[in-house]
C-alpha atoms as a PDB file:
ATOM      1  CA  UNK A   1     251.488 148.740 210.769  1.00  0.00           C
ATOM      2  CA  UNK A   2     248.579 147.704 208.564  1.00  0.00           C
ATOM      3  CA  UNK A   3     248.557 151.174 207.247  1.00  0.00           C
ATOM      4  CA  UNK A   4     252.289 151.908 206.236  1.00  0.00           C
ATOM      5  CA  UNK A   5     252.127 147.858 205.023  1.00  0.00           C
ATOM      6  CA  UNK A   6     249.548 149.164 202.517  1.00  0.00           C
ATOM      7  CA  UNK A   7     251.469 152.316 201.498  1.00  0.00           C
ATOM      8  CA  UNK A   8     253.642 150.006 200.908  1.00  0.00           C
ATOM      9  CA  UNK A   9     251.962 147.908 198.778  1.00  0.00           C
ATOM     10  CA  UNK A  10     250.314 150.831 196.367  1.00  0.00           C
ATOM     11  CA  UNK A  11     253.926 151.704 196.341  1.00  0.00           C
ATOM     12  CA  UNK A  12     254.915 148.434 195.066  1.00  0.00           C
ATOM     13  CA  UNK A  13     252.273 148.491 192.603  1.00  0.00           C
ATOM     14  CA  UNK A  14     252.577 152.355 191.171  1.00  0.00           C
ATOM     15  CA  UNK A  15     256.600 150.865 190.668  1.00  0.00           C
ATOM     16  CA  UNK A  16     255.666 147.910 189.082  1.00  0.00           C
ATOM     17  CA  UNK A  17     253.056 149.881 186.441  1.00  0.00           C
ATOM     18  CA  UNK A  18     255.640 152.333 185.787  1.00  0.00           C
ATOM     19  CA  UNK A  19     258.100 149.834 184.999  1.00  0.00           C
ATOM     20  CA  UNK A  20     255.548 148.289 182.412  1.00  0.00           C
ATOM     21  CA  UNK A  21     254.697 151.289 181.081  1.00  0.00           C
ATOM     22  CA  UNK A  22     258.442 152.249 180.623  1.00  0.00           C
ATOM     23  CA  UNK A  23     258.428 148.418 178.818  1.00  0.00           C
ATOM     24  CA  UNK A  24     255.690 149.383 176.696  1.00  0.00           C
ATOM     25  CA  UNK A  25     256.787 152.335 175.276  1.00  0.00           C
ATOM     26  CA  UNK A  26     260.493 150.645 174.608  1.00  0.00           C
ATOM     27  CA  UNK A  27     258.695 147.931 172.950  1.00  0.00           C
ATOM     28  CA  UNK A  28     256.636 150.103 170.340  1.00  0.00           C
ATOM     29  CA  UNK A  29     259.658 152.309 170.158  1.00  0.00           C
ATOM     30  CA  UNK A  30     261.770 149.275 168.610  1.00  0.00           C
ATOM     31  CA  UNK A  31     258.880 148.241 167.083  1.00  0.00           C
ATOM     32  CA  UNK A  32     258.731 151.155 165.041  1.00  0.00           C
ATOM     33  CA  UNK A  33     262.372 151.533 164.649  1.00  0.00           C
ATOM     34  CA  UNK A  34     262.039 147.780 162.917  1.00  0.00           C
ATOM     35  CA  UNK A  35     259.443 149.079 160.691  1.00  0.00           C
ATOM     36  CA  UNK A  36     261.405 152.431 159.529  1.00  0.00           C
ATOM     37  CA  UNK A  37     264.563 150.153 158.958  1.00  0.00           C
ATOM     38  CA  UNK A  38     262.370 148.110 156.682  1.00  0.00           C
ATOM     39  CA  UNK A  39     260.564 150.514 154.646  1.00  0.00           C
ATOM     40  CA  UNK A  40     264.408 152.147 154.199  1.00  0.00           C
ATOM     41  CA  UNK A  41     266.091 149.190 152.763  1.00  0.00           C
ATOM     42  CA  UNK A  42     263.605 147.599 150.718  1.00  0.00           C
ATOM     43  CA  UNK A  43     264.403 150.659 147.417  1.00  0.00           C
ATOM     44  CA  UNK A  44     267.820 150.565 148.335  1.00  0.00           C
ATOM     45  CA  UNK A  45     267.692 146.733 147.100  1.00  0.00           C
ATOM     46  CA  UNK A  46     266.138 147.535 144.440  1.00  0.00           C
ATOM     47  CA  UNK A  47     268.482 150.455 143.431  1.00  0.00           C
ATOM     48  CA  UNK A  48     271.389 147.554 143.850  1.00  0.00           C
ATOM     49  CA  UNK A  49     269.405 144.935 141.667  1.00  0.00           C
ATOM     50  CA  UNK A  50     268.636 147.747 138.960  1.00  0.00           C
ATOM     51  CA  UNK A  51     272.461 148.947 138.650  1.00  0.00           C
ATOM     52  CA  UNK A  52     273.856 145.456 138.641  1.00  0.00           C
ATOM     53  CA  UNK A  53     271.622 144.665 135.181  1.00  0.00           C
ATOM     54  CA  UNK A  54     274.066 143.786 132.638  1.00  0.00           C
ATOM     55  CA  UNK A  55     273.715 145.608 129.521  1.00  0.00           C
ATOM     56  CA  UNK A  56     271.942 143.569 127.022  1.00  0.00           C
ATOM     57  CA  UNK A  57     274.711 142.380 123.791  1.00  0.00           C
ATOM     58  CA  UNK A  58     273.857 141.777 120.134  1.00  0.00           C
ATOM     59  CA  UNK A  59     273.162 137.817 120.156  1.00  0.00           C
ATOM     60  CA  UNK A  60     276.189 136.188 117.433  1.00  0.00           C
ATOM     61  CA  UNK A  61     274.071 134.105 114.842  1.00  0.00           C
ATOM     62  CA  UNK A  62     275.240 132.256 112.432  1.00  0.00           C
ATOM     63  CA  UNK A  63     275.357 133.675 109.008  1.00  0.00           C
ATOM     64  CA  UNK A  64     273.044 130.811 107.506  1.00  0.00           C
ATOM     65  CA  UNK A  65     270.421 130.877 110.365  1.00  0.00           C
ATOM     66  CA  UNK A  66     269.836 134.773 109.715  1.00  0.00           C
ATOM     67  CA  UNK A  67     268.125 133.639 106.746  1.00  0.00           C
ATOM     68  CA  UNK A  68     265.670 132.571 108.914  1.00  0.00           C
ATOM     69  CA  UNK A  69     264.892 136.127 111.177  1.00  0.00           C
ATOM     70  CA  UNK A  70     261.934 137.847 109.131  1.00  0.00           C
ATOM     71  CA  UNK A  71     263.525 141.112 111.123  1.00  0.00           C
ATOM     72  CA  UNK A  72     266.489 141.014 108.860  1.00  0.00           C
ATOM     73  CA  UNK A  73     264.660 141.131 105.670  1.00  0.00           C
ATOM     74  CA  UNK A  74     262.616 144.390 107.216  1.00  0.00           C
ATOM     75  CA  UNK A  75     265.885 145.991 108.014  1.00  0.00           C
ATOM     76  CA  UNK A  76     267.133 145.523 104.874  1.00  0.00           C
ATOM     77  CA  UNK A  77     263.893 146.835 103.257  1.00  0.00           C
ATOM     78  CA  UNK A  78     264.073 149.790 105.383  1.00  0.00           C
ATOM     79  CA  UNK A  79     267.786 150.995 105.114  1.00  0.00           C
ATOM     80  CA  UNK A  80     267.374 150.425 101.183  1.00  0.00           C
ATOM     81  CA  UNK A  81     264.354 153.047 101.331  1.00  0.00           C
ATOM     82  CA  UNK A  82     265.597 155.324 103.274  1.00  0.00           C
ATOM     83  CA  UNK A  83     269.283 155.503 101.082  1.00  0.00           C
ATOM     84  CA  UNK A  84     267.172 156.001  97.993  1.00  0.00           C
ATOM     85  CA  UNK A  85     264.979 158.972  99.847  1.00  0.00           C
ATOM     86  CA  UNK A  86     268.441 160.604 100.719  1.00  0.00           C
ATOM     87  CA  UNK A  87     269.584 160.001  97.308  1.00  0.00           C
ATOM     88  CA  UNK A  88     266.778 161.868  96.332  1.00  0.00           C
ATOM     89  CA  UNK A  89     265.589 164.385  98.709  1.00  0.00           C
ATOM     90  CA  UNK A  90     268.491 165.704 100.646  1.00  0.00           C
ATOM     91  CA  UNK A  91     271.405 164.700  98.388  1.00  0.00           C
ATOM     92  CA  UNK A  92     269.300 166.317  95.102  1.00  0.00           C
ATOM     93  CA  UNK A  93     268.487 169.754  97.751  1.00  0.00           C
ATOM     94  CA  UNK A  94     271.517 170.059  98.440  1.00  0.00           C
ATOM     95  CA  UNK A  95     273.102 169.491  95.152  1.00  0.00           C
ATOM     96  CA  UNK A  96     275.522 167.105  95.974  1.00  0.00           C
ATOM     97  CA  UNK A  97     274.676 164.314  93.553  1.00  0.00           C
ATOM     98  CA  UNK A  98     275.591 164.100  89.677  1.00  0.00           C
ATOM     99  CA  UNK A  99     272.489 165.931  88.165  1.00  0.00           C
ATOM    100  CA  UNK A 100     274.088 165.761  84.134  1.00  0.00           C
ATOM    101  CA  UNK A 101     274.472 162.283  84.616  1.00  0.00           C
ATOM    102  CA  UNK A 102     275.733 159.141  85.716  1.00  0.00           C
ATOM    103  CA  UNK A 103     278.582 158.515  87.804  1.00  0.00           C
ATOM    104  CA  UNK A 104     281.796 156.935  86.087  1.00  0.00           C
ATOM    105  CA  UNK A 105     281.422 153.644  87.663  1.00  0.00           C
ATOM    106  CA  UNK A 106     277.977 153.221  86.784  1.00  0.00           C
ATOM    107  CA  UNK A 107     278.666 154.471  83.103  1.00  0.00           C
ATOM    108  CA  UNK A 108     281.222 152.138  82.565  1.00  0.00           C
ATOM    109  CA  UNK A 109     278.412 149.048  84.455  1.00  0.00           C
ATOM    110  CA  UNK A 110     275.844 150.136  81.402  1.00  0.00           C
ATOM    111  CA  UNK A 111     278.827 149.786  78.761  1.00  0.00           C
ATOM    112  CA  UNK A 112     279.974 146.461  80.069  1.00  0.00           C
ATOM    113  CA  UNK A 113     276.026 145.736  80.271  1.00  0.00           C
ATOM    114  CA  UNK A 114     275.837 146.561  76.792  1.00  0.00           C
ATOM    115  CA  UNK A 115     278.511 144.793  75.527  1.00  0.00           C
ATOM    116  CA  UNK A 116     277.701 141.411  76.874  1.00  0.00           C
ATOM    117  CA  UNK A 117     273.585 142.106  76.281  1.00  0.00           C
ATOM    118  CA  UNK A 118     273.155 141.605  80.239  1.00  0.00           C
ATOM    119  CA  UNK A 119     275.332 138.287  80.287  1.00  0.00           C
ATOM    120  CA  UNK A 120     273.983 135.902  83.183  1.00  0.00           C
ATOM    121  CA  UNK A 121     277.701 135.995  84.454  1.00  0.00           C
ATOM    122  CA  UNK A 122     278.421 139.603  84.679  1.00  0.00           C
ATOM    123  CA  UNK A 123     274.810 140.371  86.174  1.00  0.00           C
ATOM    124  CA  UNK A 124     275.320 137.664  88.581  1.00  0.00           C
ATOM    125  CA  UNK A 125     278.581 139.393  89.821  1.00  0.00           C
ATOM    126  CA  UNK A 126     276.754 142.929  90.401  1.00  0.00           C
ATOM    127  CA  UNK A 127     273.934 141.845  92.159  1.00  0.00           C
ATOM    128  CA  UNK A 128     275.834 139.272  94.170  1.00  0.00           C
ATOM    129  CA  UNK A 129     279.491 138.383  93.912  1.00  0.00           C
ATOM    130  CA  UNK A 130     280.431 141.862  94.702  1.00  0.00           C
ATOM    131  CA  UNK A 131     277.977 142.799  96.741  1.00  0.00           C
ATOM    132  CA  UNK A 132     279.556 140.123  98.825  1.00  0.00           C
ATOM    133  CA  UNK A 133     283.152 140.703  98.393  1.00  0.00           C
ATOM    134  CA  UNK A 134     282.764 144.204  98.909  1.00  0.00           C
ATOM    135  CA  UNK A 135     280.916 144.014 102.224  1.00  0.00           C
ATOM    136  CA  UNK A 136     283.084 141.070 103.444  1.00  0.00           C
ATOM    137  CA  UNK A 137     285.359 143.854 103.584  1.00  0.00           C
ATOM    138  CA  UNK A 138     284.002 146.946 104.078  1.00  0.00           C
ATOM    139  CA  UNK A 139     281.762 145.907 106.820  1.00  0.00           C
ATOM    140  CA  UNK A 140     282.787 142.759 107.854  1.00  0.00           C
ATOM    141  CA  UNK A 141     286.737 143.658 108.120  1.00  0.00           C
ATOM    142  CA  UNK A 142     286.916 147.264 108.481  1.00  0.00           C
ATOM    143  CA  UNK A 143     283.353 148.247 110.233  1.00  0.00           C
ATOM    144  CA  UNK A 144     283.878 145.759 112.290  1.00  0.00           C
ATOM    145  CA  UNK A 145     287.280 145.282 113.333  1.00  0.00           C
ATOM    146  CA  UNK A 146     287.740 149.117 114.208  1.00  0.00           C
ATOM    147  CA  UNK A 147     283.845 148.963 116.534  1.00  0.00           C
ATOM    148  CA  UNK A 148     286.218 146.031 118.154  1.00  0.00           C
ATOM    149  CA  UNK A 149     289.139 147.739 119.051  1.00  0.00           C
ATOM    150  CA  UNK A 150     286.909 150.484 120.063  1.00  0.00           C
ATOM    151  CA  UNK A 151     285.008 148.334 122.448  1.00  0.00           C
ATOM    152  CA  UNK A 152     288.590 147.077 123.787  1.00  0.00           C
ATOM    153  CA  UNK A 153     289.730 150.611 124.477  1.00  0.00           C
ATOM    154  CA  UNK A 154     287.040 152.514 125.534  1.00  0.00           C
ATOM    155  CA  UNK A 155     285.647 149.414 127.746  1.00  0.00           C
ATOM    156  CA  UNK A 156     285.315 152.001 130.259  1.00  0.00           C
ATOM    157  CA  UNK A 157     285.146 155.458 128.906  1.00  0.00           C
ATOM    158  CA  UNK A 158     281.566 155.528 126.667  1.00  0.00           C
ATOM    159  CA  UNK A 159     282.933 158.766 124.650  1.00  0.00           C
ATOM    160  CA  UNK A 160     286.007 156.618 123.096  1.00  0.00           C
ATOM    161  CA  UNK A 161     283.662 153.788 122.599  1.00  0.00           C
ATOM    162  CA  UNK A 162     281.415 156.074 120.509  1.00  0.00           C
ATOM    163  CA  UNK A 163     283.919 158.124 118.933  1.00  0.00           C
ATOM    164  CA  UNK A 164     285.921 154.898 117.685  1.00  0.00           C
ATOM    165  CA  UNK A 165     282.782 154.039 116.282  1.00  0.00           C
ATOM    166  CA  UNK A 166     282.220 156.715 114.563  1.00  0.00           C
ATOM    167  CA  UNK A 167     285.520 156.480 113.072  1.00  0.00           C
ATOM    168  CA  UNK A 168     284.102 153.374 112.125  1.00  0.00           C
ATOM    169  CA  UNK A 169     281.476 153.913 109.980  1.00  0.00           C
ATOM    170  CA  UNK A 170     283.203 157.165 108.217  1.00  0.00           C
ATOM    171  CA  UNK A 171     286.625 154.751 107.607  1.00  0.00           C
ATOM    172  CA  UNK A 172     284.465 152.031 105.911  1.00  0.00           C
ATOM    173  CA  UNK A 173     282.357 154.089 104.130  1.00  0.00           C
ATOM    174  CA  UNK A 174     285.162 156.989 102.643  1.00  0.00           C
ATOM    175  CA  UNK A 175     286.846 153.080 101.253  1.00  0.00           C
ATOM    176  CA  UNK A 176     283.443 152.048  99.978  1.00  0.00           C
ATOM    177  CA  UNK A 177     282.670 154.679  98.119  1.00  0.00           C
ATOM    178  CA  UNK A 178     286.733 155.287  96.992  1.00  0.00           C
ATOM    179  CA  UNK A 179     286.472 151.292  95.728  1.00  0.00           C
ATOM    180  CA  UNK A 180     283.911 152.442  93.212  1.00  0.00           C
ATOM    181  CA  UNK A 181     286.691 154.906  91.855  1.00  0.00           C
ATOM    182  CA  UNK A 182     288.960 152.574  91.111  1.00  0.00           C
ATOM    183  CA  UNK A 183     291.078 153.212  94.136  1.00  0.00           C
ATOM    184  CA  UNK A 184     292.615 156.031  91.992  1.00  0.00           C
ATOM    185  CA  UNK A 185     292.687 159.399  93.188  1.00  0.00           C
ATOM    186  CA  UNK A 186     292.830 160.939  89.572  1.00  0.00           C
ATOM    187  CA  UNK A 187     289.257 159.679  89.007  1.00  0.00           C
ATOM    188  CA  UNK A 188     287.953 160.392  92.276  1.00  0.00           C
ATOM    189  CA  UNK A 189     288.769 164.148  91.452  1.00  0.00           C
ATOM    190  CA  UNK A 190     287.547 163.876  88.149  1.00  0.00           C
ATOM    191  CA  UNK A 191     283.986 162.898  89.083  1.00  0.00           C
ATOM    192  CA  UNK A 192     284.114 164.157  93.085  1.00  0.00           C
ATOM    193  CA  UNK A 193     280.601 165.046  92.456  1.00  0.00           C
ATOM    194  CA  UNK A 194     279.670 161.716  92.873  1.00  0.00           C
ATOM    195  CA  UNK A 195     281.020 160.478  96.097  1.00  0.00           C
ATOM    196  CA  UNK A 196     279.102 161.909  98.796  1.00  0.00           C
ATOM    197  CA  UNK A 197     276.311 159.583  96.949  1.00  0.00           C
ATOM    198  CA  UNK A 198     278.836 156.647  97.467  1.00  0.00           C
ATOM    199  CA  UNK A 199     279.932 157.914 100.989  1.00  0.00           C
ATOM    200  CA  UNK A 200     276.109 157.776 101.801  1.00  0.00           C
ATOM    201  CA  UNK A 201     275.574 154.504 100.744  1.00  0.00           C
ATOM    202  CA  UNK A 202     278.133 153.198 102.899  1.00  0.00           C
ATOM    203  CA  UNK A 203     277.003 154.772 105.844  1.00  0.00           C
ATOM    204  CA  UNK A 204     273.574 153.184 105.514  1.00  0.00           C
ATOM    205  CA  UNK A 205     275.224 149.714 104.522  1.00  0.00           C
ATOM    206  CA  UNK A 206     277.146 150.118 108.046  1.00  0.00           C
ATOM    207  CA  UNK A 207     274.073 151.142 109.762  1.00  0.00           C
ATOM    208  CA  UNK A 208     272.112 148.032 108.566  1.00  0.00           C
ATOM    209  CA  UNK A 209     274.633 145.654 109.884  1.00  0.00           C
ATOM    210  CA  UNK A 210     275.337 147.569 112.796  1.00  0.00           C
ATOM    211  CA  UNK A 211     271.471 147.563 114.118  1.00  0.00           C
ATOM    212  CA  UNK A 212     271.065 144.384 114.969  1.00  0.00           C
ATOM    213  CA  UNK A 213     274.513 142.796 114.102  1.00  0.00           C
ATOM    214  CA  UNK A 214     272.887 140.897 111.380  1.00  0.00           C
ATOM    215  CA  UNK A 215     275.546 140.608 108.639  1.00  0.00           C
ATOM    216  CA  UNK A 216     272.806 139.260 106.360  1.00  0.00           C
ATOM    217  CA  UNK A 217     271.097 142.942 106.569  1.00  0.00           C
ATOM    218  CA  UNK A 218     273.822 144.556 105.126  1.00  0.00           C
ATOM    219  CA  UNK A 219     273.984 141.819 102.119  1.00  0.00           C
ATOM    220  CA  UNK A 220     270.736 141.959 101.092  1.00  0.00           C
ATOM    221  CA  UNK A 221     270.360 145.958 101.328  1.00  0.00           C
ATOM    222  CA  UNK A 222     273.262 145.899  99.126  1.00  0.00           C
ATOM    223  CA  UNK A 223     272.016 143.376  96.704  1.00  0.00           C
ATOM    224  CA  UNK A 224     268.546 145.076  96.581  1.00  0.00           C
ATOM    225  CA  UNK A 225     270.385 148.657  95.653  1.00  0.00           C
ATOM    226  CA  UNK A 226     272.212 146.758  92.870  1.00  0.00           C
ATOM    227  CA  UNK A 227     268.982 144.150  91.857  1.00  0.00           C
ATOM    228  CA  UNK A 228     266.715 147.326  91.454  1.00  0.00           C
ATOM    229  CA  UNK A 229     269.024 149.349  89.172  1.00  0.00           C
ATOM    230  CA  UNK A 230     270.003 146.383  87.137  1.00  0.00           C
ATOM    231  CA  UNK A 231     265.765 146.024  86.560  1.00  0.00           C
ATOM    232  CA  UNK A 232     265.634 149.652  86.002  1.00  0.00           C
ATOM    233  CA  UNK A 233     267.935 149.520  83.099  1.00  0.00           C
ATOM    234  CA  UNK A 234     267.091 145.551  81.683  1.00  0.00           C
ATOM    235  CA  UNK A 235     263.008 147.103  81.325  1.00  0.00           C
ATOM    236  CA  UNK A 236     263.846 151.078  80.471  1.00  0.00           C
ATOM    237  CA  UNK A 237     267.314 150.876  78.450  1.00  0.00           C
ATOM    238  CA  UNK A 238     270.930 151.416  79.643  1.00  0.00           C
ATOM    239  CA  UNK A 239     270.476 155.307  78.490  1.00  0.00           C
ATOM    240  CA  UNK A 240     267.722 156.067  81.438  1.00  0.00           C
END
């Protein structure tokens, strides 16, 4: 009886060990089930966080508080350089710019210059009453108002967005430089050697209000083109 009572026993006992055993290995299994599960969703939150980052906008700031972002000035310094290098460099190589002389426009500037000996009025209105009307609504109204619609009908298709846009800064341009014409298309093909300079301008007047929505940029890179050739003919003569 003793005997079988210990079989019995050991029995018992080899049950019971297998049992915790079984336990232990269940345990660590979960346990490293837990762990995997972990380690798997932690980038798969991130991946979430990372595509629900709204794109970052172009801040609106009022027009008289631009005056006070030193970043504006720099654009404008930059966008006037880099027409006047085009002007130059790539226009001149390619032979798209007037190389017997002046455009139309700016002849009839240096006669009205002449005429009035650089009156404070009529200098005041080409370095800063039209600079202003003229990107009021070239950039303000048309550059503008057409990247708008384009944001409203391509909110969800990037091609349209970008295509409408660059509808937008051809449109505003092709009128800039077609305002310095007169509007008339009988002068326009009389001195079509001139426009791509025009077109050119506009493009970089667009581009300096479009970079950082700073209307101010496009002002001041406008009144700098127009300060600097006013200068250049008040020191060298009207006939340079």
């Amino acid at each position: 009886m003793t005997s079988n009572k210990k079989i019995e026993n050991k029995n018992i006992e080899n049950n019971t060990n297998s049992i915790t055993e079984e336990n232990k290995k269940s345990m660590e299994n979960l346990k490293a089930q837990e762990d995997e599960e972990v380690v798997i969703d932690i980038p798969n939150q991130k991946n979430e966080i990372e595509i629900s980052k709204p794109k970052k906008k172009k801040k609106h700031v009022n027009f008289f508080k631009q005056f006070l972002i030193p970043r504006v000035y720099y654009t404008a310094i930059v966008v006037y350089i880099l027409s006047v290098l085009t002007n130059i460099f790539i226009l001149g190589l390619l032979h798209l710019n007037d190389e017997d002389g002046d455009s139309l426009n700016t002849e009839g500037v240096k006669a009205d210059l002449d005429k009035t000996n650089f009156g404070f009025l009529l200098v005041l209105y080409i370095i800063l009453i039209g600079p202003l009307i003229e990107e009021l609504i070239c950039r303000l109204l048309l550059f503008r108002g057409i990247s708008i619609i384009g944001e409203k009908i391509g909110k969800n298709n990037k091609f349209i967005r970008r295509f409408i846009k660059l509808l937008a800064y051809i449109i505003s341009s092709a009128f800039f430089a077609f305002g310095h014409f007169h509007f008339s298309f009988k002068v326009l093909l009389s001195d079509i050697v001139n426009f791509p300079s025009y077109f050119i301008m506009g493009i970089y007047l667009a581009l300096a209000y479009d970079y950082d929505g700073y209307f101010l940029a496009a002002l001041l890179t406008h009144i700098l083109n127009n300060s600097v050739a006013i200068l250049i003919m008040f020191l060298f003569g009207t006939d340079v």
